[in-house]
Protein backbone atom coordinates (compact mmCIF):
# COMPACT_ATOMS: atom_id res chain seq x y z
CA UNK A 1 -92.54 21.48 -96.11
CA UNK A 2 -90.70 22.16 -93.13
CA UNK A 3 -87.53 25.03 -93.93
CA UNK A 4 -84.17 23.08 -94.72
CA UNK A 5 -85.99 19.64 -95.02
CA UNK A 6 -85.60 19.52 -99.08
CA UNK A 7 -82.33 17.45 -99.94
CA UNK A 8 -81.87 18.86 -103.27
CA UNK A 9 -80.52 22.45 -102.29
CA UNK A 10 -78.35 22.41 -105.11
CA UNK A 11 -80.92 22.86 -107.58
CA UNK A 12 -82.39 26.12 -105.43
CA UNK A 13 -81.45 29.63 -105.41
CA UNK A 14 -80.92 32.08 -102.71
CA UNK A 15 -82.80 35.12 -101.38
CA UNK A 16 -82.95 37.72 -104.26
CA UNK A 17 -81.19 40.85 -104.10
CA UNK A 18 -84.25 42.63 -103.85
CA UNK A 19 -84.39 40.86 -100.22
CA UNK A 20 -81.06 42.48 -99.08
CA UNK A 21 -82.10 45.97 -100.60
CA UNK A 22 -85.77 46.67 -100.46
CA UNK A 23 -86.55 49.40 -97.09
CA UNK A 24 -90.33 47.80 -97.29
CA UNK A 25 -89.63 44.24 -97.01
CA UNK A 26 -87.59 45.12 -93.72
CA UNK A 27 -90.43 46.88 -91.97
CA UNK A 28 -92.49 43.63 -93.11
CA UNK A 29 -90.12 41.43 -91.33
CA UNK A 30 -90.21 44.05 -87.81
CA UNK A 31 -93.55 42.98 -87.24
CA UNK A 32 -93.86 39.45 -88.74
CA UNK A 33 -90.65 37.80 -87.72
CA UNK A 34 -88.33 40.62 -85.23
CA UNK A 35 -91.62 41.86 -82.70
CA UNK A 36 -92.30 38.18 -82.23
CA UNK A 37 -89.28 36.28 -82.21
CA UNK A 38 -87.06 35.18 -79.02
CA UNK A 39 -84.97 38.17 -77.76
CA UNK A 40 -82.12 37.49 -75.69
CA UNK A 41 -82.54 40.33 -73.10
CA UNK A 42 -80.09 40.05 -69.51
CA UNK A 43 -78.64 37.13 -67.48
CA UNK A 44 -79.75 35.89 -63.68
CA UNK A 45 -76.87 37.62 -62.39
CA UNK A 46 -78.08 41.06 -62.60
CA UNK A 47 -81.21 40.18 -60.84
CA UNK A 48 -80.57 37.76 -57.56
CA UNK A 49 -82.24 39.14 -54.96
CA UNK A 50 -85.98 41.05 -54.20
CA UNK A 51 -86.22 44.10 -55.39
CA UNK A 52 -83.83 44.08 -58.61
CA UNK A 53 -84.96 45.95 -61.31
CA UNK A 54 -83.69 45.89 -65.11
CA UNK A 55 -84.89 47.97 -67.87
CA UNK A 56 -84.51 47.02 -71.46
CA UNK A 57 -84.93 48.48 -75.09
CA UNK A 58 -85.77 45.26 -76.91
CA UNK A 59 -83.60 45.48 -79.82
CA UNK A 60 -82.26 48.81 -79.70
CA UNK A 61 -82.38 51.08 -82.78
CA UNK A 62 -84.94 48.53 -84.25
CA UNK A 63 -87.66 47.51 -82.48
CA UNK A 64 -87.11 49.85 -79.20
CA UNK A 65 -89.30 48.14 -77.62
CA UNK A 66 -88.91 49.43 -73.46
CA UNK A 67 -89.28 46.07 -71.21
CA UNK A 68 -88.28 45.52 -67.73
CA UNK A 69 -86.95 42.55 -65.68
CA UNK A 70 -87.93 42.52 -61.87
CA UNK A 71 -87.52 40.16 -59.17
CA UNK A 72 -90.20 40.43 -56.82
CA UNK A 73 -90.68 40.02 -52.93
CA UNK A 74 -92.15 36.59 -53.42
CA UNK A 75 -88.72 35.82 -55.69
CA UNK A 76 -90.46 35.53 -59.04
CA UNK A 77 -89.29 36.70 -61.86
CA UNK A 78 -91.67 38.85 -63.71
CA UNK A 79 -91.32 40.55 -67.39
CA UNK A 80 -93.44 43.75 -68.08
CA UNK A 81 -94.10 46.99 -70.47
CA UNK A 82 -91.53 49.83 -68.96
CA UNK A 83 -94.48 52.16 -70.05
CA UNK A 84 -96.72 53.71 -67.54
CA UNK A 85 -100.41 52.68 -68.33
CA UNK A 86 -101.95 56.21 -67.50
CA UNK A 87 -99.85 58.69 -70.77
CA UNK A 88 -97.29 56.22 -71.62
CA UNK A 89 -93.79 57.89 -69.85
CA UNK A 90 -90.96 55.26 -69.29
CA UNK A 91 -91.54 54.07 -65.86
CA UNK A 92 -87.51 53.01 -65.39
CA UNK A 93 -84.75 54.99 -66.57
CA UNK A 94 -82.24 52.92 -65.25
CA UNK A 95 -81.26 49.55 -63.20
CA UNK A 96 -82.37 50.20 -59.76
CA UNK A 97 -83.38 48.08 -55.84
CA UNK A 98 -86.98 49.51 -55.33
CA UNK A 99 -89.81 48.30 -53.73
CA UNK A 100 -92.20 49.67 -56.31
CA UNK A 101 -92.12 51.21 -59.02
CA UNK A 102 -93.14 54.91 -59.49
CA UNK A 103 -93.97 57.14 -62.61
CA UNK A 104 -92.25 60.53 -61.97
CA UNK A 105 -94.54 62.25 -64.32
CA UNK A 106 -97.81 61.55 -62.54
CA UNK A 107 -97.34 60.17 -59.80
CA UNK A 108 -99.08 56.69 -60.70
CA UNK A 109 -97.73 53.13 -58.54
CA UNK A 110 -96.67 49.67 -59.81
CA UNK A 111 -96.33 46.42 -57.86
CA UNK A 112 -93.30 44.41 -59.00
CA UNK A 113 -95.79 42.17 -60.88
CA UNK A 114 -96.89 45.04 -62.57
CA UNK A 115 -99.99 45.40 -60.54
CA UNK A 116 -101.07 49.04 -60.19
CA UNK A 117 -100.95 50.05 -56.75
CA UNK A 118 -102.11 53.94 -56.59
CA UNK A 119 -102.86 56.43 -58.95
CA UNK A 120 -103.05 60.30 -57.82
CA UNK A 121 -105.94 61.41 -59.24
CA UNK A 122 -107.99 58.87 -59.90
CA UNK A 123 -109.75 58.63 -56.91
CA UNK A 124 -113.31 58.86 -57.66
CA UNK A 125 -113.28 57.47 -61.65
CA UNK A 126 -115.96 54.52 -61.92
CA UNK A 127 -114.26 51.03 -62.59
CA UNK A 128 -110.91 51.59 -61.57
CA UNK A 129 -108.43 50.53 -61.48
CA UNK A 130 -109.22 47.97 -64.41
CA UNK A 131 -107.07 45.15 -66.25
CA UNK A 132 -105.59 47.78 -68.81
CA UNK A 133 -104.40 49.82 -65.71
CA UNK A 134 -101.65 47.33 -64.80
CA UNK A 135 -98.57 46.94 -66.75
CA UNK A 136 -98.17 44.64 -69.78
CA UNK A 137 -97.13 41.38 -69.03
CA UNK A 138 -94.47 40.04 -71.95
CA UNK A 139 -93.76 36.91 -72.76
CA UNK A 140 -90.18 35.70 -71.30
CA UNK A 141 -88.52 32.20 -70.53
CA UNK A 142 -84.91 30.95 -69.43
CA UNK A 143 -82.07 28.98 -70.37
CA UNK A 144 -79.50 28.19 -68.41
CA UNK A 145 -78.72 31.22 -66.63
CA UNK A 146 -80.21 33.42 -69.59
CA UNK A 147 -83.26 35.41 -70.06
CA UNK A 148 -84.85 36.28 -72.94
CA UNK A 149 -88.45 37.70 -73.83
CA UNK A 150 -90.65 38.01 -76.86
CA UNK A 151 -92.06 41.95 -77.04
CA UNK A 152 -95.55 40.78 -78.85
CA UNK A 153 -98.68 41.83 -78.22
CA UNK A 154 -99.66 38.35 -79.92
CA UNK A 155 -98.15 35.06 -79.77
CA UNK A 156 -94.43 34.51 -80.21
CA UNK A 157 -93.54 32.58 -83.52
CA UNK A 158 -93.00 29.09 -81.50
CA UNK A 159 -92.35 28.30 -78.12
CA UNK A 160 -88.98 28.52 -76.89
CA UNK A 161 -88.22 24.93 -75.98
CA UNK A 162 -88.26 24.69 -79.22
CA UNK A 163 -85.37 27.24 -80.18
CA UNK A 164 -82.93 26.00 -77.11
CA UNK A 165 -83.64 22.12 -77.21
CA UNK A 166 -80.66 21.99 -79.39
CA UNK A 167 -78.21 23.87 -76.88
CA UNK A 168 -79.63 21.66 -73.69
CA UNK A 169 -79.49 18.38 -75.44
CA UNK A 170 -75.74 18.76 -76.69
CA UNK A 171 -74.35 20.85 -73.73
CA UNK A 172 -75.67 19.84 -70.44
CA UNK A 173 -72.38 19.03 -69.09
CA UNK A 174 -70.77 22.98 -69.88
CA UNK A 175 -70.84 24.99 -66.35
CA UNK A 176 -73.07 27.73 -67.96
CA UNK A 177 -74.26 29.56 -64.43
CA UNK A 178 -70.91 29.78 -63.48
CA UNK A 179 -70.09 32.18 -66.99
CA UNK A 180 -69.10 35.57 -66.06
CA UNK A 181 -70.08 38.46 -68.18
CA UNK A 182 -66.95 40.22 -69.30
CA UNK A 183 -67.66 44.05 -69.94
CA UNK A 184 -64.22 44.79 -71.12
CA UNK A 185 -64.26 42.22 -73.68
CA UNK A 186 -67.46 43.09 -75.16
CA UNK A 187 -68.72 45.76 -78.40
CA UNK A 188 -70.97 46.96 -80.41
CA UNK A 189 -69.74 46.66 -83.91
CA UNK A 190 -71.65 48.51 -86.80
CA UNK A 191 -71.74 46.94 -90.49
CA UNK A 192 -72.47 48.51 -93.64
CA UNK A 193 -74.74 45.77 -94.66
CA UNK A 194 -78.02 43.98 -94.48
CA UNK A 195 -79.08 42.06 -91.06
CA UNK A 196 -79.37 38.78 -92.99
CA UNK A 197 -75.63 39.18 -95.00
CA UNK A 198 -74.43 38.73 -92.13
CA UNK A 199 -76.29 35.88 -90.82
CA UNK A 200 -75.86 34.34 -93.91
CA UNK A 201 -71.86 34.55 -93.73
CA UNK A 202 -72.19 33.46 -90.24
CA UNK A 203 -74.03 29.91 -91.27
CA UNK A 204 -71.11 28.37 -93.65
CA UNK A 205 -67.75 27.71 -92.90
CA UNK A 206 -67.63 27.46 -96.82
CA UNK A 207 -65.87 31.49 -96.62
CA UNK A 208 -63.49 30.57 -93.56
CA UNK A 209 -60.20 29.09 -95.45
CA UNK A 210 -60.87 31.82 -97.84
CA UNK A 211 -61.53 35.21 -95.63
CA UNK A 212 -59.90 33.73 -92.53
CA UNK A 213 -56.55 32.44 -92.23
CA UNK A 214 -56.25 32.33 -88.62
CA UNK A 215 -58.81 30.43 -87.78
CA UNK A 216 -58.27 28.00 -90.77
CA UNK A 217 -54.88 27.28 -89.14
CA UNK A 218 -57.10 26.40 -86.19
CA UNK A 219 -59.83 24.25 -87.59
CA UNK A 220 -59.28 20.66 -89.42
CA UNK A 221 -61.52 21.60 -92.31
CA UNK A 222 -62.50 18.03 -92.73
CA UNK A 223 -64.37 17.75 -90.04
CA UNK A 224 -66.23 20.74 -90.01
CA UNK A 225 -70.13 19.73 -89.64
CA UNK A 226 -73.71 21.33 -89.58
CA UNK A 227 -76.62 20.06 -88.31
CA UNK A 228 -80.03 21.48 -88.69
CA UNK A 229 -82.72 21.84 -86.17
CA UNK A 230 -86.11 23.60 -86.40
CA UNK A 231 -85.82 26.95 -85.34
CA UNK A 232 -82.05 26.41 -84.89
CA UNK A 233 -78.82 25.51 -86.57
CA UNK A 234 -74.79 24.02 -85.72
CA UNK A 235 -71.91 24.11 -86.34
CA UNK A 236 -69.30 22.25 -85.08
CA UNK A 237 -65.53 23.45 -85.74
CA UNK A 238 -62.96 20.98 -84.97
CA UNK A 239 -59.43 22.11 -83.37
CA UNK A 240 -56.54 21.25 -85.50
CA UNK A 241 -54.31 20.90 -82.49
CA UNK A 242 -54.58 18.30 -79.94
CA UNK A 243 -55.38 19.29 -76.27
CA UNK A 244 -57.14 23.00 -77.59
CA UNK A 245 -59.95 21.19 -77.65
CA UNK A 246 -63.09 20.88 -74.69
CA UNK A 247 -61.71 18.09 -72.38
CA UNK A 248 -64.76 17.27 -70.43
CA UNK A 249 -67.04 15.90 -73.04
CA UNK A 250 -68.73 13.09 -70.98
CA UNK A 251 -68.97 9.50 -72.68
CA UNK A 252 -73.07 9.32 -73.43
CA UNK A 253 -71.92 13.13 -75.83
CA UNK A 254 -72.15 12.12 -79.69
CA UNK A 255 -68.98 14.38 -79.72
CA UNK A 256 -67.31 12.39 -76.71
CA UNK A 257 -63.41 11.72 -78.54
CA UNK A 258 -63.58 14.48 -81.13
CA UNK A 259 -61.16 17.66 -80.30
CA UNK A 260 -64.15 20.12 -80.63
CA UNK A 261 -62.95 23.65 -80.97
CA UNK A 262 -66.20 25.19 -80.81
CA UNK A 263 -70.13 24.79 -81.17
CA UNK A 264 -71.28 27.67 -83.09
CA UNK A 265 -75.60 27.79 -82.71
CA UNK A 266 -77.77 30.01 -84.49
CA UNK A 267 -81.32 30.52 -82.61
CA UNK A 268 -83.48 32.21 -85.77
CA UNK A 269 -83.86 35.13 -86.46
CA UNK A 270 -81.10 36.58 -85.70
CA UNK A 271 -78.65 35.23 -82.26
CA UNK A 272 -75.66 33.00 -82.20
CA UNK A 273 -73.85 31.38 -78.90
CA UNK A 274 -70.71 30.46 -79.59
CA UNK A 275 -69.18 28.10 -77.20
CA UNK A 276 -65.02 27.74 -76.88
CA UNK A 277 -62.99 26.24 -74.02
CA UNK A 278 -62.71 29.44 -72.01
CA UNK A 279 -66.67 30.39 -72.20
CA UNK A 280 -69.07 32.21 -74.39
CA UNK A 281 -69.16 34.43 -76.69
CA UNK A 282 -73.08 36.31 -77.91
CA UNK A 283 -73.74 37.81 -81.02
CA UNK A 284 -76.80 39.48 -81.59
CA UNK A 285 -77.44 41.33 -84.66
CA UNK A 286 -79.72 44.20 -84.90
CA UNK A 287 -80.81 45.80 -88.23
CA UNK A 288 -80.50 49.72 -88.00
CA UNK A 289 -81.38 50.25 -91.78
CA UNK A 290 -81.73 48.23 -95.00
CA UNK A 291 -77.68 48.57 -95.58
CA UNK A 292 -76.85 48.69 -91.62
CA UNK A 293 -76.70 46.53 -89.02
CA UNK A 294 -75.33 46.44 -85.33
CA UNK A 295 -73.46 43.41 -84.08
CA UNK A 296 -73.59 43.15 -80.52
CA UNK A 297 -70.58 40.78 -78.79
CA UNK A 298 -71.29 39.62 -75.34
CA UNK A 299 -68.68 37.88 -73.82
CA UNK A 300 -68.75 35.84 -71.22
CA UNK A 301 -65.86 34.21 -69.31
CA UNK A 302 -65.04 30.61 -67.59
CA UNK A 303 -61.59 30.22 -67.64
CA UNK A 304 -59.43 33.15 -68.95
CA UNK A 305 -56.51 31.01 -69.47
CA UNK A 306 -57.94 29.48 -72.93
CA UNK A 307 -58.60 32.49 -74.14
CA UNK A 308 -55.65 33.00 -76.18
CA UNK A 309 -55.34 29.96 -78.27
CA UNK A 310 -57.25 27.88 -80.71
CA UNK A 311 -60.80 28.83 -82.42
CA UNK A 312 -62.12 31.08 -79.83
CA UNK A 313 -59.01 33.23 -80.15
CA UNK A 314 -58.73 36.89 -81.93
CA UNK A 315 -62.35 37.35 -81.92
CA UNK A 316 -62.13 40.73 -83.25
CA UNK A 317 -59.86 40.23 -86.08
CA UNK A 318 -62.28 37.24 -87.65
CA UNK A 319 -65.45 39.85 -86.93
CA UNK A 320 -62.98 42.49 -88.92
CA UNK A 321 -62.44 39.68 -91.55
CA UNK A 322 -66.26 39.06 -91.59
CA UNK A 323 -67.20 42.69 -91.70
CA UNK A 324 -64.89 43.45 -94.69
CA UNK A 325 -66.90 40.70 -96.73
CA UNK A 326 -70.32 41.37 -95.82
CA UNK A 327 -70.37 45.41 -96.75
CA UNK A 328 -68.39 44.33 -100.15
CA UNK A 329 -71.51 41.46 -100.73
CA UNK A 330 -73.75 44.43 -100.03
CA UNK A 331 -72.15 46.20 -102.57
CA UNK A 332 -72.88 43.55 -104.94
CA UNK A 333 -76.51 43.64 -104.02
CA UNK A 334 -76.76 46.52 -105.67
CA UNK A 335 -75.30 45.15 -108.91
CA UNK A 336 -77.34 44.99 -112.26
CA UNK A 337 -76.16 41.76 -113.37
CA UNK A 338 -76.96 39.82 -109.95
CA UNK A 339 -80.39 38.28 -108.50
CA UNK A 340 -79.68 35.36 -106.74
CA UNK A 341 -77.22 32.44 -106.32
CA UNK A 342 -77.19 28.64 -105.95
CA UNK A 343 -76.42 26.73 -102.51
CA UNK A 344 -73.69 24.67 -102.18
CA UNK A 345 -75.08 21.43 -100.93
CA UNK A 346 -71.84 20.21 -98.87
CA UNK A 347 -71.76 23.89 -97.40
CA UNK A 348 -75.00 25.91 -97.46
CA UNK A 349 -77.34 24.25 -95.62
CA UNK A 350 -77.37 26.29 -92.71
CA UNK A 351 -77.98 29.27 -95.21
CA UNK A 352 -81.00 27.56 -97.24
CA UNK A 353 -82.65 26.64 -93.44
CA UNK A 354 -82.55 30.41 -92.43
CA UNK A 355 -83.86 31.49 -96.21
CA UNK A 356 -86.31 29.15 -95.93
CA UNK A 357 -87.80 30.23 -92.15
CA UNK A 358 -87.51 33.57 -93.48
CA UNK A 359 -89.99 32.93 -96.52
CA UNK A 360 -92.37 30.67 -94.18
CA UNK A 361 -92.80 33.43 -91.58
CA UNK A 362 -93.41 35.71 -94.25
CA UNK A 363 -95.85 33.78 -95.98
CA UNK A 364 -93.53 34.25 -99.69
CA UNK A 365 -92.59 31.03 -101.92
């Protein structure tokens, strides 16, 4: 059975406590879900011309895993290990226009494509250079102007059509390359709770009249939706004021004549692109511990002037409101007299989806 296919979520229960709690069961999930999942990593921008040269730590204060982004001579975009192949030193400390790139501890080349070009020393060593000599190649793909990567030394989970399909079919007609990142407007947030609290919070709008007033007042609660894909989930808020709405929704969009507000995806296991009338707005949440996580907001701007009203407004007040729930649920993990829950059919189906992906990826009923 395919995760969030069963109609009768009302008769299920939720992820134990022990899920939220357990310091093991996290480290199972870093290597069976997290080191092969769909990592969102930089955008196009910081990489248009020959030469570019990105370095990455692959969830940071989780995984760690050191990548790098290049653009090449030939134009190609090429995703690789940032560790030299000879004693393992970090090849690129920081974004950089090189022609090659060059280990300061020995001395040893790389090609853009990760090719090995020279290695001091190695002069007269029989068959050598060999494949293990050039840099790891990683898994990476696109969408839109986006790039992510999967830091495996395996297969990634699924392929990533399959996680974005969702996003391309409904929002074709959005000007996504022309989204500006907005370093001013972005944070780091840290929450005293588990990763997957606060994905679950994130996948209902059962909590928002209740833990956020605001954006009640901007929503019409009764025609708040979710729609489940495989790897992927959405939610579509609705404005509650006429004209606050997207206005360019073309006529062959299921959504063409609705006020949307917003489009809220999550891409499992752990990313959600939230789309509003003035651009985009990333979260990415990082476990840093059993009872910690780090919420990463990436903002990204179209048209500033929307910014201020409707859904996509106060931003960091609802992730205030959001944090402020989450650590006390955490709390309540902890609790004697508390395993698991039911789902709320009408409002939870987003939740069971991501519960149940979670238990198929690691193998538990």
């Amino acid at each position: 059975m395919k995760a969030g296919k069963d109609d009768n979520i009302g008769s299920m229960r939720t992820l134990p406590s022990m899920f939220y709690k357990d310091p093991s069961l996290l480290e199972e999930m870093k290597e069976m879900i997290f080191a092969r999942s769909w990592q969102l990593i930089t955008d196009v921008d910081r990489l248009k011309a020959p030469g570019q040269v990105v370095p990455h730590a692959v969830m940071e204060g989780f995984l760690d895993e050191p990548i790098i982004m290049t653009r090449d001579s030939d134009d190609q975009l090429h995703c690789l290990s940032n560790v030299c192949t000879h004693r393992g030193n970090l090849l690129v400390e920081g974004e950089c226009h090189t022609q090659s790139l060059r280990c300061r501890y020995h001395g040893r080349r790389f090609a853009l494509d990760g090719q090995m070009v020279s290695a001091p020393g190695f002069e007269d060593v029989p068959d050598f250079p060999n494949q293990s000599d050039h840099l790891q190649s990683v898994p990476f793909a696109s969408w839109r102007k986006f790039l992510f990567a999967a830091p495996t030394t395996d297969s990634p989970l699924f392929d990533f059509a399959d996680l974005t399909a969702p996003m391309s079919d409904r929002l074709d007609f959005l000007p996504v390359e022309e989204y500006a990142f907005d370093q001013a407007r972005s944070r780091d947030y840290i929450v005293r709770a588990n990763w997957a609290l606060y994905v679950d919070n994130y996948l209902e709008g059962f909590h928002i009249p209740y833990v956020h007033p605001g954006l009640a007042a901007a929503l019409d609660a009764k025609d708040y939706s979710n729609e489940i894909f495989e790897y992927a989930s959405l939610q579509i808020g609705v404005s509650s004021t006429q004209g606050e709405g997207f206005q360019d929704i073309p006529k062959d969009s299921p959504d063409f004549g609705r006020n949307i507000a917003a489009y809220y995806y999550f891409l499992f296991p752990n990313m959600m692109f939230n789309f509003y009338p003035w651009g985009l707005s990333v979260n990415i949440v990082t476990p840093l511990a059993v009872d910690r996580s780090k919420v990463s907001f990436l903002t990204y701007m179209y048209d500033e002037s929307k910014i201020s009203s409707g859904a996509g407004s106060a931003l960091d007040k609802v992730e205030r409101e959001d944090e402020d729930i989450v650590e006390k649920v955490q709390r309540g993990m902890t609790s004697r007299f508390y395993d698991s829950g039911r789902y709320s059919p009408k409002h939870e189906s987003g939740v069971h989806h991501f519960h149940g992906l979670i238990r198929e990826f690691l193998g538990i009923d």
